[in-house]
Protein backbone atom coordinates (compact mmCIF):
# COMPACT_ATOMS: atom_id res chain seq x y z
CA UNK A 1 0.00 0.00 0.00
CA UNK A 2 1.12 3.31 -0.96
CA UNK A 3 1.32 6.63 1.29
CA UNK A 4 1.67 9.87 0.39
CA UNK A 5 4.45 11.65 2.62
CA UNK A 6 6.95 14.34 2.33
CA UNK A 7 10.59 13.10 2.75
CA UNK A 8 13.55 16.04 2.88
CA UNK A 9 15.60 14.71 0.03
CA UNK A 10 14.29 12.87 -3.19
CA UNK A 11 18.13 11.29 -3.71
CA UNK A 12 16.80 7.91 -5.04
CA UNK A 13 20.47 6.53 -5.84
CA UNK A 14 23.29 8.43 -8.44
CA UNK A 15 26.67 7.60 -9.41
CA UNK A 16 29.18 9.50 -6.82
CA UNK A 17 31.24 12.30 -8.82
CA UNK A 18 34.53 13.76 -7.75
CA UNK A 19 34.84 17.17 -9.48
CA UNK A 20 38.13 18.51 -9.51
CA UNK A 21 39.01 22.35 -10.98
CA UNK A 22 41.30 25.08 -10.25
CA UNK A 23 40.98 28.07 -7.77
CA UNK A 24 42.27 31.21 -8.08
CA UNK A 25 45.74 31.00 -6.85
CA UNK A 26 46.22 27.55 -9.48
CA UNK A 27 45.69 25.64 -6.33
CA UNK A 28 43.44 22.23 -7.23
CA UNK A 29 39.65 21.76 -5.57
CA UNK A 30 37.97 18.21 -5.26
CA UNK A 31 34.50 17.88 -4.40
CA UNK A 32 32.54 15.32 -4.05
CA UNK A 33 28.08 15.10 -5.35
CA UNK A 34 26.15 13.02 -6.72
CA UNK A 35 23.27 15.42 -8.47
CA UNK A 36 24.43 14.39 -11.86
CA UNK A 37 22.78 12.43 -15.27
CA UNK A 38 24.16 11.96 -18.51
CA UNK A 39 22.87 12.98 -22.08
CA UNK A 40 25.61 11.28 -24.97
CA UNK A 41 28.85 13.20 -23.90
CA UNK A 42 27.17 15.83 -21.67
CA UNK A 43 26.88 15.93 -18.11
CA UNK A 44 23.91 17.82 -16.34
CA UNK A 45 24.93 18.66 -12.80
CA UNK A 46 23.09 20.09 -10.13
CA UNK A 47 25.24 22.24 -7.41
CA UNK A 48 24.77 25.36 -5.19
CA UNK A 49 25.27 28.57 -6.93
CA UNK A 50 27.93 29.62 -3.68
CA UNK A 51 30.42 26.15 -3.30
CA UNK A 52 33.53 26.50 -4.55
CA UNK A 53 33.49 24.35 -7.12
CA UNK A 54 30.09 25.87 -9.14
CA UNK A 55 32.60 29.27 -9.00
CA UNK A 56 35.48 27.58 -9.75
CA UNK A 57 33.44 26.27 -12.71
CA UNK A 58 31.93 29.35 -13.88
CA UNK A 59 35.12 31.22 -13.96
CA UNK A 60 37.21 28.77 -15.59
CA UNK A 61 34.83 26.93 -18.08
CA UNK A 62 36.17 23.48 -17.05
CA UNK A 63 37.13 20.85 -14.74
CA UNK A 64 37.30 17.28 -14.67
CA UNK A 65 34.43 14.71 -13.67
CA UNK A 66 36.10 11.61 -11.77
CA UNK A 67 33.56 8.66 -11.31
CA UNK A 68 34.91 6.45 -8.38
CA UNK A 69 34.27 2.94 -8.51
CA UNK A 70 33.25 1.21 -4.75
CA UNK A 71 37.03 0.61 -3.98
CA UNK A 72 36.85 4.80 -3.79
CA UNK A 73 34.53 4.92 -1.21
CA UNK A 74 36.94 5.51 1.77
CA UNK A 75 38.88 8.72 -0.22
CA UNK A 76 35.35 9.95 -0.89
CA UNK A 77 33.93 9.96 2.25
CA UNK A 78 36.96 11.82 3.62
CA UNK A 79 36.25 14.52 1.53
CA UNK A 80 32.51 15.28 3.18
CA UNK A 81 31.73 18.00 5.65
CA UNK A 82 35.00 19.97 3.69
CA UNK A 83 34.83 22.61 1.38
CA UNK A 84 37.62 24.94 -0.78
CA UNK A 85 35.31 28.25 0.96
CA UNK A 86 37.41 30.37 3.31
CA UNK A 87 35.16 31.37 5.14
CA UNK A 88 32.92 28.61 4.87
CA UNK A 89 29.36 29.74 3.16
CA UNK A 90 26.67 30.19 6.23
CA UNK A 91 24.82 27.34 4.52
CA UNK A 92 27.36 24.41 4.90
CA UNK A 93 28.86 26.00 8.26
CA UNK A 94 25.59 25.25 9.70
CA UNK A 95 25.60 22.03 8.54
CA UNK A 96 29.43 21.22 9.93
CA UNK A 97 31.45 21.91 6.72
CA UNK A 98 34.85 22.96 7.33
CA UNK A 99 37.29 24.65 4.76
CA UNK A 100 40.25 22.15 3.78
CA UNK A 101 42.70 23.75 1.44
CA UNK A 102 44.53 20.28 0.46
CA UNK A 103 41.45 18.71 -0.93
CA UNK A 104 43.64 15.82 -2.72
CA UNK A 105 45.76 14.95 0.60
CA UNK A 106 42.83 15.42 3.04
CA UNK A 107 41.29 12.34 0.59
CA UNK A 108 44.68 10.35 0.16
CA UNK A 109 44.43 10.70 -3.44
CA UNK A 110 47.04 11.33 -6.26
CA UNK A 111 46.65 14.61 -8.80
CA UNK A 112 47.50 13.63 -12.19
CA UNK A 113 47.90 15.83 -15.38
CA UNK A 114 45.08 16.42 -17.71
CA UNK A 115 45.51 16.75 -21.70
CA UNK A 116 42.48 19.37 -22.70
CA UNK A 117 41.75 21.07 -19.30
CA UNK A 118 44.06 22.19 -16.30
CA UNK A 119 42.07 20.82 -13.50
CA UNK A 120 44.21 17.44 -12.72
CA UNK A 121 42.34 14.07 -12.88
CA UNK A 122 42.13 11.65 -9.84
CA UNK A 123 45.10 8.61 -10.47
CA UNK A 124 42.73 6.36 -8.11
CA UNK A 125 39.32 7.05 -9.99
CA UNK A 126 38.40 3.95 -12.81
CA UNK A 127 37.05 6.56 -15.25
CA UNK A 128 37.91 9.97 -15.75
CA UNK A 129 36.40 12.78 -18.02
CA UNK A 130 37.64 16.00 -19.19
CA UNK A 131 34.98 18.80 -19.77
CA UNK A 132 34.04 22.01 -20.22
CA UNK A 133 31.43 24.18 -19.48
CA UNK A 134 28.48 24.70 -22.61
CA UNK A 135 25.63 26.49 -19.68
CA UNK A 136 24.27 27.46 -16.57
CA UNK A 137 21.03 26.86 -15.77
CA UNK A 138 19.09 28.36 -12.67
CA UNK A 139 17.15 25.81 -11.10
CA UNK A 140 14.31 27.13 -8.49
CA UNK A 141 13.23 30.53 -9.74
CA UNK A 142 9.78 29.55 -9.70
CA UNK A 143 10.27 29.93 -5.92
CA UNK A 144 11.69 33.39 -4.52
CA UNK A 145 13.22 30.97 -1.79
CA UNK A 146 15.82 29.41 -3.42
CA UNK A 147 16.37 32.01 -6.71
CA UNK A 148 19.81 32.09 -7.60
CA UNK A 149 21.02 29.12 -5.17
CA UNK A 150 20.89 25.98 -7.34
CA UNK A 151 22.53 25.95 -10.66
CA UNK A 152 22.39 23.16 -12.93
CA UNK A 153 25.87 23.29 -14.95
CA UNK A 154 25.69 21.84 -17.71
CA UNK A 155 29.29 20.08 -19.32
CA UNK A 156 30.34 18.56 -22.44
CA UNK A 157 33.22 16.23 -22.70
CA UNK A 158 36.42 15.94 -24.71
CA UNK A 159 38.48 13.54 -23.24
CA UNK A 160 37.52 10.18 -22.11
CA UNK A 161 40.08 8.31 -19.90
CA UNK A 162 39.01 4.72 -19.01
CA UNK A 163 41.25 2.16 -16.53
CA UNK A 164 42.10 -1.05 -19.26
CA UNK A 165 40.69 -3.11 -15.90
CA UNK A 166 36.60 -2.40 -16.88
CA UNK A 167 37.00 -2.02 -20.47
CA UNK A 168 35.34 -4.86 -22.51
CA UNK A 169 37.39 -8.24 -23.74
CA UNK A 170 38.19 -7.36 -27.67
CA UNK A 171 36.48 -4.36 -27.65
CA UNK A 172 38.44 -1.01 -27.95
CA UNK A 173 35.81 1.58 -27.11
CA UNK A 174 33.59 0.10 -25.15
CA UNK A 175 33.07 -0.69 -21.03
CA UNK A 176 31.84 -3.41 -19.52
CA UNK A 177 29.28 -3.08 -17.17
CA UNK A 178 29.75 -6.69 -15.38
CA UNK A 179 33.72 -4.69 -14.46
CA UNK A 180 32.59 -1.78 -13.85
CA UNK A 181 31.32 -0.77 -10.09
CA UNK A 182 30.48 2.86 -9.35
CA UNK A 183 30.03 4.46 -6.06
CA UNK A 184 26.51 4.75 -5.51
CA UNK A 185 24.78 7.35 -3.24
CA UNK A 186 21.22 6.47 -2.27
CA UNK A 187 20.00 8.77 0.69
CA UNK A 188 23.01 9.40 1.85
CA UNK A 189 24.17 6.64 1.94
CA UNK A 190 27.15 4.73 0.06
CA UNK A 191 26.18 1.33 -2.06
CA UNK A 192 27.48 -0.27 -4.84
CA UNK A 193 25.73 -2.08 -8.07
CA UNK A 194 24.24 -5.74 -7.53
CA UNK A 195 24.53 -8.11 -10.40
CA UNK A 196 23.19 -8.11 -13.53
CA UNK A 197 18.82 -8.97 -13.02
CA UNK A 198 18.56 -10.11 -16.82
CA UNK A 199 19.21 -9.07 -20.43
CA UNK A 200 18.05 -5.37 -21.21
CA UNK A 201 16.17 -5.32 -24.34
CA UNK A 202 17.98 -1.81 -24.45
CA UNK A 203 21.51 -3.80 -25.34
CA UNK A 204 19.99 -5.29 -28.61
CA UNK A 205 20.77 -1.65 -30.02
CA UNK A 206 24.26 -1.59 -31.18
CA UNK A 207 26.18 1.48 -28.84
CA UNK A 208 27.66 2.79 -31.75
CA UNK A 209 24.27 3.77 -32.73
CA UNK A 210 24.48 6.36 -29.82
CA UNK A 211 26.98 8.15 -30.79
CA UNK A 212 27.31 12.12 -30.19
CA UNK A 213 28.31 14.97 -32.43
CA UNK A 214 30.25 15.96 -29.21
CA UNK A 215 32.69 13.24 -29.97
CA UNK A 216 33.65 14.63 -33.55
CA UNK A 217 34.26 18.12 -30.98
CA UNK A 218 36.16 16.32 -28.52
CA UNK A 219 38.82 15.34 -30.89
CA UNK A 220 39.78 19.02 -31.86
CA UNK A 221 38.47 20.64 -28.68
CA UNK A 222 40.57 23.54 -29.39
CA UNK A 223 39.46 24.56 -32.96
């Protein structure tokens, strides 16, 4: 039996992202979130207009999206409760954020160079993707609550970097699911994928069919 109630968050489960970009002063930012979906080789992501990273983001025009896989989880959840804000925004001080300038030691992880972008990538994360920034969108201004306090940034990629371990037996572009394990965040909380239920009539349609303009962009991203 159904019930109709009214629960805080509506965070039904999404892959964990690690979004690394650049401050002012060239030092790096990592942050972790999970308000993300995928359209071909865009990203949509939904972050608060003040964190560090959104600014970071805006004034750059690019950063890098690191998906963790489970074995992650650890270096991710050392990263919550910090931000790259000094002073720490009113709205994550109250909720026990503190400002961490070493985002990548705090975490334990390793920076590594990028080829497109000058955010560095994560060494540790399976799959890691260089973008840019094509828009901003303002989420909320039906509601003169929370105008101009949720963006939803959206970013298109041009560099896809994939660890050999999760890429599919014979096949050069192309990841295996049963290999690969994101970090999951479902309410909060941290889970991983379950096996495969059954075949997805989905799969019968070859992936190359899905292919993205964006691609033919990513391989000259600087013409």
């Amino acid at each position: 039996m159904h019930i109709n109630c009214e629960p805080p968050i509506l965070y039904f489960g999404t892959p964990v992202v690690l979004i690394s970009t650049l401050n002012e002063d060239g030092s790096s930012n990592l942050a972790p979130m999970s308000s993300a979906f995928w359209l071909g080789w865009r990203c949509m992501l939904g972050l608060a207009a003040f964190s560090k990273t959104t600014q970071n983001m805006i004034r750059t025009g690019e950063c890098i999206l690191n998906l963790p896989s489970v074995n992650e989880v650890a270096a991710v959840n050392r990263l919550a409760l910090t931000t790259g804000s000094n002073p720490v925004p009113e709205f994550k001080l109250g909720k026990g954020y503190r400002h961490e300038a070493d985002k990548f030691g705090i975490a334990g992880l390793t920076p590594m160079a990028s080829e497109t972008v000058a955010p560095p990538r994560v060494r540790e994360c399976p799959v890691q993707l260089e973008a840019i920034v094509a828009a901003t969108h303002r989420v909320g201004d039906d509601n003169p609550v929370q105008r101009g306090f949720i963006f939803c940034i959206e970013t298109r990629i041009q560099r896809v970097h994939v660890d050999e371990s999760i890429m599919m037996s014979g096949e050069k572009n192309r990841i295996d699911p049963n290999k690969w394990r994101p970090l999951i965040m479902s309410f909060q909380q941290f889970y991983g994928l379950g096996p495969q239920l059954q075949d997805s009539m989905l799969a019968t349609i070859p992936e190359s069919m899905y292919r993205s303009p964006d691609m033919e962009m990513a391989r000259h991203p600087h013409c």
